[in-house]
Each structure stands twice: as structure tokens, then as C-alpha cells.
C-alpha atoms as a PDB file:
ATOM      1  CA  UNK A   1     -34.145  75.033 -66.926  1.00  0.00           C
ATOM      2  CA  UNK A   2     -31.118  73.119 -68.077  1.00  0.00           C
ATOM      3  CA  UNK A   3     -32.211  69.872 -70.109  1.00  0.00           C
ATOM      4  CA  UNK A   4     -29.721  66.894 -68.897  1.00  0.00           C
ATOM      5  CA  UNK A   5     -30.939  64.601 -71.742  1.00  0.00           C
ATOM      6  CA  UNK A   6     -29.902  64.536 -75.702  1.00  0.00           C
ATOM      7  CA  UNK A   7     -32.491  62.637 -77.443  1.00  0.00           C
ATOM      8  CA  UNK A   8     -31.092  60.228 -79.795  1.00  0.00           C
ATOM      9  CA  UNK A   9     -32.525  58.150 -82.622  1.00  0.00           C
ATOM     10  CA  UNK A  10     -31.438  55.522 -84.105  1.00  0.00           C
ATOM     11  CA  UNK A  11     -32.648  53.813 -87.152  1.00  0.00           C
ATOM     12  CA  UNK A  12     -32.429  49.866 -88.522  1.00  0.00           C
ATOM     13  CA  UNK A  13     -33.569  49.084 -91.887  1.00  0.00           C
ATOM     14  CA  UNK A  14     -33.649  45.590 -93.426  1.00  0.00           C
ATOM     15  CA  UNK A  15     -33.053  45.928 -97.367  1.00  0.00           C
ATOM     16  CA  UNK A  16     -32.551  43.129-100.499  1.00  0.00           C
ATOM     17  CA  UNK A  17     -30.119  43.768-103.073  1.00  0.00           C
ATOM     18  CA  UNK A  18     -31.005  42.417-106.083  1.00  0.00           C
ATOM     19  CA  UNK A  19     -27.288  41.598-106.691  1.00  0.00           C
ATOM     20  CA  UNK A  20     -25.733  38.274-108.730  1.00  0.00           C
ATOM     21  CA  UNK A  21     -23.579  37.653-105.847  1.00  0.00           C
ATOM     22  CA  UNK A  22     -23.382  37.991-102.047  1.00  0.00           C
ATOM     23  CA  UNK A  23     -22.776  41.006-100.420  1.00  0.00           C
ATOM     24  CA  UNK A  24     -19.731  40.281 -98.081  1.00  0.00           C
ATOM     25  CA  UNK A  25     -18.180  37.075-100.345  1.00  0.00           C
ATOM     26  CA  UNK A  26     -18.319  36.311-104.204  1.00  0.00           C
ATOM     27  CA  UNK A  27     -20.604  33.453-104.060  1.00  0.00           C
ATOM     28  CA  UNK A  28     -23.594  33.372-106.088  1.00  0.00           C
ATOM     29  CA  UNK A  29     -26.410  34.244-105.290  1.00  0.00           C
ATOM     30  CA  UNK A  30     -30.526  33.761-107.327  1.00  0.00           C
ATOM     31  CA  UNK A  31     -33.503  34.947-106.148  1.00  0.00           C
ATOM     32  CA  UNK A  32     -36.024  31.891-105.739  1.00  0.00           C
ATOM     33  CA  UNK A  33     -33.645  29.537-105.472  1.00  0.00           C
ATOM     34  CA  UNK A  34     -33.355  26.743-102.449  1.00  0.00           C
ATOM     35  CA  UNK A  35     -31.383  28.342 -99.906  1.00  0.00           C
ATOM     36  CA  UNK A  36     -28.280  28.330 -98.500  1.00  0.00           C
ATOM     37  CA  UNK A  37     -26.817  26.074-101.606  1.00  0.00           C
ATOM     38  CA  UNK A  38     -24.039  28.417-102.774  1.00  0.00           C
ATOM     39  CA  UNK A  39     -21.592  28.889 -99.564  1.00  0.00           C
ATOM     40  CA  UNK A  40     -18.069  29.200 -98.982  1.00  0.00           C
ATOM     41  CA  UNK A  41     -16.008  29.165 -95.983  1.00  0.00           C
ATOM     42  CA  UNK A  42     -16.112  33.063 -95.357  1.00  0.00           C
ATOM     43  CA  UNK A  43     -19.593  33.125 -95.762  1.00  0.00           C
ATOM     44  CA  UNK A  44     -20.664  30.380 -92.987  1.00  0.00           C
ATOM     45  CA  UNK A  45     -18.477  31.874 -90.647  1.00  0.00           C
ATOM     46  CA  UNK A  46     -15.803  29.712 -90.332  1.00  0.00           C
ATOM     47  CA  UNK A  47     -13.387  30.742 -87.418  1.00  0.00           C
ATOM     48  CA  UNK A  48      -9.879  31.565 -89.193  1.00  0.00           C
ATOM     49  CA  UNK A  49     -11.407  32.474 -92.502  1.00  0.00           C
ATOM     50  CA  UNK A  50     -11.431  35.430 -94.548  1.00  0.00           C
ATOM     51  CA  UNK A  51     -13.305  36.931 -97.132  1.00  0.00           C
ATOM     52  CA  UNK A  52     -11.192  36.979-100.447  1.00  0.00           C
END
């Protein structure tokens, strides 16, 4: 009997670095902090912008 399936798996973690700065951008970042208070324009998103 010929098996027409191929199991797959797939796996998603969700992780903290404990890092001095953002992952993506080199704003800074400090556990315990009020959020969101160090941003830049490539790390909101802004259309047209670019990490540097």
C-alpha cells in the first residue's frame, strides 16, 4: 500500500534575548523598563525605512 501523505512538522518557539539592544535595529533595549520608549523609524515599521 502506497502512502500518498508526507507528514510534516513544523515547530514555533517564542524566545527573549537578554540582549542591550534590539534584535532587528540598534535601539536600546532594558528589561523592566516602560515599554515601547526607545524606537526608531525601522523599528515601528515605517513604510520606506530601513534598518541601518
Amino acid at each position: 500500500m502506497k502512502n500518498e501523505y508526507e507528514p510534516v512538522i513544523g515547530l514555533e518557539t517564542h524566545v527573549e534575548l537578554y540582549t542591550n539592544t534590539k534584535m532587528f535595529c540598534g535601539c536600546r533595549l532594558s528589561f523592566g523598563e516602560e515599554k515601547n520608549i526607545y524606537t526608531c523609524p525601522g523599528c515601528l515599521g515605517h513604510p520606506g525605512s530601513l534598518p541601518v
